[in-house]
Protein backbone atom coordinates (compact mmCIF):
# COMPACT_ATOMS: atom_id res chain seq x y z
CA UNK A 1 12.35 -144.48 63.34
CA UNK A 2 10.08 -145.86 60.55
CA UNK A 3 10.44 -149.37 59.41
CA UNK A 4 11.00 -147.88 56.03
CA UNK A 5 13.73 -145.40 57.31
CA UNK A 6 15.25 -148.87 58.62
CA UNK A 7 15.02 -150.34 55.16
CA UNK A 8 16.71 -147.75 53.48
CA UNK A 9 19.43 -147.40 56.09
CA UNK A 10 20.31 -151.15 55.61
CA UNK A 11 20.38 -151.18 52.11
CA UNK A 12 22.46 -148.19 52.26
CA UNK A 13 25.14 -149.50 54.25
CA UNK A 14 24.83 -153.07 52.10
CA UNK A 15 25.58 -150.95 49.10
CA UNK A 16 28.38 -148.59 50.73
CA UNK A 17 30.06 -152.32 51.89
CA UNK A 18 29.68 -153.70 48.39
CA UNK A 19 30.97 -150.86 46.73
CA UNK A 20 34.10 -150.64 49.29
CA UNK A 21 34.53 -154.53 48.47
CA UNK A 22 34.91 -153.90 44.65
CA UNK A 23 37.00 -150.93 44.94
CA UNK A 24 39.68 -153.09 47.32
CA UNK A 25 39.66 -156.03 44.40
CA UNK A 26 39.75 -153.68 42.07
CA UNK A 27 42.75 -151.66 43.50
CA UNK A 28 44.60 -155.19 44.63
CA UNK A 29 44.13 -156.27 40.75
CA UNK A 30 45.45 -152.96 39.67
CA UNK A 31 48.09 -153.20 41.59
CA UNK A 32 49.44 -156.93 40.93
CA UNK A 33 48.60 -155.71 36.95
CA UNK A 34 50.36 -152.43 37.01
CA UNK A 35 53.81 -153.92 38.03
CA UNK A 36 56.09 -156.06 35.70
CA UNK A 37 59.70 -157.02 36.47
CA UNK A 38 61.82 -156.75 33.49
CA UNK A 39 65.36 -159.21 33.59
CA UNK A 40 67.84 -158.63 30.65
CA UNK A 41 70.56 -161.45 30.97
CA UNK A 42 72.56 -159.44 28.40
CA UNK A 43 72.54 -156.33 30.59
CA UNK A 44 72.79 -158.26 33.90
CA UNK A 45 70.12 -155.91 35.03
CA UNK A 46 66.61 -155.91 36.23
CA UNK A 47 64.12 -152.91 35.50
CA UNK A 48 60.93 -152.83 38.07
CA UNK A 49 58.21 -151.23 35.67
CA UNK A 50 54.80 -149.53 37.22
CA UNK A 51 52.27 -148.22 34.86
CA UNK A 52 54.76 -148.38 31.93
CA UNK A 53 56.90 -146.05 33.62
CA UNK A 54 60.59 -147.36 34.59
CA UNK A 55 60.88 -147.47 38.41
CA UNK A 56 64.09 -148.83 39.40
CA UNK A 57 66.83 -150.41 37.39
CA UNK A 58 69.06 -153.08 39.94
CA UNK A 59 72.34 -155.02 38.73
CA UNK A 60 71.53 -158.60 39.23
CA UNK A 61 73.20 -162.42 38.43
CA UNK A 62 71.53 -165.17 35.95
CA UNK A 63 73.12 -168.58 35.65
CA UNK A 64 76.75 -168.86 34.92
CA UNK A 65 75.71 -172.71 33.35
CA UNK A 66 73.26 -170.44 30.75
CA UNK A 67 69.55 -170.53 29.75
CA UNK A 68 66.52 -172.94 30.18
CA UNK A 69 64.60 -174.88 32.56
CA UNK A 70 65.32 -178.50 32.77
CA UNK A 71 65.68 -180.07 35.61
CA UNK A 72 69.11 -180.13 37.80
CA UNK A 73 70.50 -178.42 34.89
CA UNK A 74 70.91 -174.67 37.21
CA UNK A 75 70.06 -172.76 33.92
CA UNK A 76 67.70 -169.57 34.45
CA UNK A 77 64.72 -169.51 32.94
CA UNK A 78 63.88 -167.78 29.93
CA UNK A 79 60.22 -166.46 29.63
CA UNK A 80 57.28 -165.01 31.63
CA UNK A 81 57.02 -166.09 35.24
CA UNK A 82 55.33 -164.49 38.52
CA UNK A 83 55.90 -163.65 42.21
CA UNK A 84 54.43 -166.87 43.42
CA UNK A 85 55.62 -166.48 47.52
CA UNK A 86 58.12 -163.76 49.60
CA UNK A 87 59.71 -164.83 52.02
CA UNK A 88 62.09 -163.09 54.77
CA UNK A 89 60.14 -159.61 55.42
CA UNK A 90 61.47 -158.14 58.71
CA UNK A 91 65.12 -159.73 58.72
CA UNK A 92 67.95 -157.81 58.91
CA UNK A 93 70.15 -157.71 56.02
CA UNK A 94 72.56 -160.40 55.37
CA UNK A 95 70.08 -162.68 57.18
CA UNK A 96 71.26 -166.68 55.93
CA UNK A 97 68.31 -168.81 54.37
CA UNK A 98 68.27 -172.24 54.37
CA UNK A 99 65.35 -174.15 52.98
CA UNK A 100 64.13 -170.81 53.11
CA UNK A 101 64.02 -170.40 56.72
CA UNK A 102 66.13 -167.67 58.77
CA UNK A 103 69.23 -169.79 60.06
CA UNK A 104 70.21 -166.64 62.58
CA UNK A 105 73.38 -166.16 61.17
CA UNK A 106 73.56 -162.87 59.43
CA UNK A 107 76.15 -161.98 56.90
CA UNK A 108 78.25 -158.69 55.86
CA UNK A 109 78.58 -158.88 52.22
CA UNK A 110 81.43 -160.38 50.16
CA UNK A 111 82.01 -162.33 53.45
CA UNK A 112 84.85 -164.29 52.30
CA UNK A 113 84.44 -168.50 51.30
CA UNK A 114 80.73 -167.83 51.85
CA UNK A 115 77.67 -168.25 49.30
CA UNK A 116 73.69 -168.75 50.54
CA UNK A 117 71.29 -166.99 50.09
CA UNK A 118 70.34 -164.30 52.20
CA UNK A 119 68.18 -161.55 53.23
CA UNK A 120 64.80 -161.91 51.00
CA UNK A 121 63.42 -164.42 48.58
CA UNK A 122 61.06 -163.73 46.21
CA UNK A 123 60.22 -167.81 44.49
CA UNK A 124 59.15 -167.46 41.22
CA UNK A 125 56.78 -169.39 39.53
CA UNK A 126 56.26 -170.39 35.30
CA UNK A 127 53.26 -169.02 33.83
CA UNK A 128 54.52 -170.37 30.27
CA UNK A 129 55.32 -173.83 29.04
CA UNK A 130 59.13 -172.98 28.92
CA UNK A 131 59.12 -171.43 32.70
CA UNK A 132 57.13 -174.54 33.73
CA UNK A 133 59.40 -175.87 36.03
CA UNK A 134 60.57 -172.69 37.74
CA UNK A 135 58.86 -173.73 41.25
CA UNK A 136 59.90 -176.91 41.52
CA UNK A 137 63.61 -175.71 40.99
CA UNK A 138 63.30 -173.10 43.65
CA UNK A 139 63.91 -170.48 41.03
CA UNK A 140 64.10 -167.22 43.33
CA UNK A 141 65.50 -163.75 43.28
CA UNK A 142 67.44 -163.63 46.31
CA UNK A 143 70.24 -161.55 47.98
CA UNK A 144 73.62 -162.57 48.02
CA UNK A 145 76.42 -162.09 49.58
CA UNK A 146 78.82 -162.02 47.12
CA UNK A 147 77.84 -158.38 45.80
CA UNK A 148 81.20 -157.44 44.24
CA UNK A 149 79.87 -160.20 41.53
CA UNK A 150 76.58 -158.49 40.41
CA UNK A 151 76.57 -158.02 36.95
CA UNK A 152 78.12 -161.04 35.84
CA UNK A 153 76.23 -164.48 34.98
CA UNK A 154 77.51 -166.47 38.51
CA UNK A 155 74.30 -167.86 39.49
CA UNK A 156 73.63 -171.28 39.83
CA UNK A 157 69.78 -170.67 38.30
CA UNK A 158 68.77 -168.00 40.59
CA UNK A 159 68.63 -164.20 39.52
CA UNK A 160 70.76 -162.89 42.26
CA UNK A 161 70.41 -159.41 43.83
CA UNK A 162 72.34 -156.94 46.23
CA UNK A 163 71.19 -157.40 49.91
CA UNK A 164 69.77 -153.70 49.97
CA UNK A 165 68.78 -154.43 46.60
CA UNK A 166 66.03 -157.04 47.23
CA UNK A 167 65.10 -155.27 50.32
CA UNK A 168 64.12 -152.63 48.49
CA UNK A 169 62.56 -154.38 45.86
CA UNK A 170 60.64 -156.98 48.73
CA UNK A 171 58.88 -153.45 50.01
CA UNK A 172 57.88 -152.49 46.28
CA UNK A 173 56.32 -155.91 44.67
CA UNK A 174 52.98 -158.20 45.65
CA UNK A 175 52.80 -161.42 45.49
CA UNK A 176 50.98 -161.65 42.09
CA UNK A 177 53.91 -159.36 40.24
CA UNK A 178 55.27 -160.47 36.81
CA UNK A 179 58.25 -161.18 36.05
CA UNK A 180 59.91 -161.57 32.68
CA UNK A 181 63.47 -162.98 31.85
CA UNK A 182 65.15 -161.90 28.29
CA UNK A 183 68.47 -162.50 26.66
CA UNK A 184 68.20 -158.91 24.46
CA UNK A 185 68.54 -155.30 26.34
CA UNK A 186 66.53 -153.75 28.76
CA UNK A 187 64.47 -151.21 26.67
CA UNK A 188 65.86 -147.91 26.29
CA UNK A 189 64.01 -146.27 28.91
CA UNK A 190 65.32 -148.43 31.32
CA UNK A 191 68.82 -148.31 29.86
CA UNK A 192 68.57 -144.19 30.49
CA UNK A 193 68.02 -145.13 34.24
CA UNK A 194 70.67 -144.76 36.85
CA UNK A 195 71.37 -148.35 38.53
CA UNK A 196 69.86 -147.95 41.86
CA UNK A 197 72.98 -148.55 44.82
CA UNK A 198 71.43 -147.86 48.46
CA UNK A 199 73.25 -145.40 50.25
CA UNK A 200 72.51 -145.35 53.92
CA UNK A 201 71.14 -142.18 55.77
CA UNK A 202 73.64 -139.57 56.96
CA UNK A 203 73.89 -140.14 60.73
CA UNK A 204 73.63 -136.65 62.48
CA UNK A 205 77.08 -135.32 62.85
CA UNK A 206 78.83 -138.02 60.57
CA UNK A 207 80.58 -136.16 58.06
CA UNK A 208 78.95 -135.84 54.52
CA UNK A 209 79.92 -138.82 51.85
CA UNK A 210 82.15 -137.42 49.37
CA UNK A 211 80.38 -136.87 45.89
CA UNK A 212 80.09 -140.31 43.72
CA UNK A 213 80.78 -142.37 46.77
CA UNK A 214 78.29 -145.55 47.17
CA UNK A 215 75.43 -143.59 45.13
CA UNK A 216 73.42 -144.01 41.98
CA UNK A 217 76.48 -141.54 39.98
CA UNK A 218 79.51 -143.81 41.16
CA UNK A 219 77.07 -146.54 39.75
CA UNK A 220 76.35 -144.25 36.30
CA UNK A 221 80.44 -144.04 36.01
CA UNK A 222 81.45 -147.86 36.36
C-alpha cells in the first residue's frame, strides 16, 4: 500500500468519525429540543409534547398553598423550567425516596397515613427569573402514593404524578427536557387527548379486563 493510499484512508476515517460526532450532537440536541412538558394547574394535567405533536396527557397535583416561588412558601412555580437531574431509574414502583435516595421500602398506592415521594424524580430547575429558585426548593415531579388525589391541587410545591405515571414519563424525557407550568388550559389538542392510566399486561390465562376498567376510556368517562 502506497503512502498516499495511507493518506487518504486516514483522512477518510477522520472525516467518517467527525461526521458521526456531529450527527450524535446533533440528534442529542434534537432530541432535548423536540420535547416540551406542558403543566396546566387549571386542568390538573400535564401534556408531554414531541415535535408539536401531543404525546401523552397525565393527571397530576400542583400546590394546594397556590402559585410562586419564594422560599419555604411550598407554592409551585409558575413559568419555564427544565429537567435538570432523574433520579430512581430501575426501582420498582412505589419505591420510598428520601433525600432522594431509595429507602427500600416500597409502597402500594393510597397506602393509608402515608405521603413521600416515591418511585421517580425528575428535579426541575428555573430557566426564568420567576422559576429561579426551583432547585434549591427541590421542585420535582415525583410519584405519589396517594393516587386517588391526582387531579386536585394537594401538593406541597411539587407537581405530583401516578407511580406508573412517572415511570412512564422517566422512560420518555432527557435530562435537558422543558418544562412549562401555566394557570390557563392545556391547548386544545391536548384537551382532545385521552388521560393516559397504565393498565398492566394480560397475564396468559387471566381472564380479560372488562371494557372501561383501569384504561384510558374509564379515564375519558370520569
Amino acid at each position: 500500500m502506497s503512502n498516499l493510499t495511507r493518506f487518504l484512508l486516514v483522512v477518510r476515517a477522520a472525516a467518517c468519525l467527525a461526521a458521526a460526532l456531529t450527527f450524535s450532537n446533533c440528534s442529542t440536541t434534537t432530541s432535548t429540543a423536540s420535547r416540551e412538558l406542558a403543566v396546566s394547574v387549571k386542568d390538573q394535567k400535564m401534556a408531554l409534547i414531541e415535535r408539536g405533536q401531543v404525546v401523552r396527557v397525565y393527571g397530576v397535583s400542583t400546590s394546594k398553598f397556590g402559585l410562586g416561588d419564594t422560599q419555604n412558601s411550598n407554592q409551585t412555580p409558575i413559568g419555564e423550567m427544565r429537567v435538570a437531574k432523574k433520579i430512581g431509574g430501575g426501582m420498582p414502583p412505589g419505591m420510598v425516596f428520601k433525600s432522594r435516595r431509595p429507602t427500600g421500602e416500597v409502597l402500594r398506592p393510597n397506602s393509608p397515613g402515608r405521603d413521600p415521594i416515591v418511585s421517580r424524580i425528575l428535579w426541575l430547575n428555573g430557566t426564568e427569573n420567576k422559576t429561579t429558585n426551583a432547585y434549591g426548593r427541590y421542585i420535582y415531579i415525583h410519584g405519589t402514593p396517594e393516587e386517588r388525589l391526582i387531579g386536585s391541587p394537594v401538593s406541597y410545591g411539587c407537581i405530583r404524578m401516578r407511580s406508573m405515571d412517572i415511570i412512564d414519563l422517566y422512560g420518555r424525557v432527557p435530562v435537558g427536557t422543558s418544562v412549562r407550568v401555566t394557570k390557563s388550559r392545556l391547548p386544545m389538542g391536548a384537551r382532545l387527548v385521552r388521560e393516559y392510566v397504565y393498565t398492566p399486561p394480560v397475564r396468559p390465562g387471566a381472564p380479560t379486563p372488562r371494557p372501561g376498567a383501569n384504561t384510558e376510556e374509564a379515564v375519558a368517562k370520569r
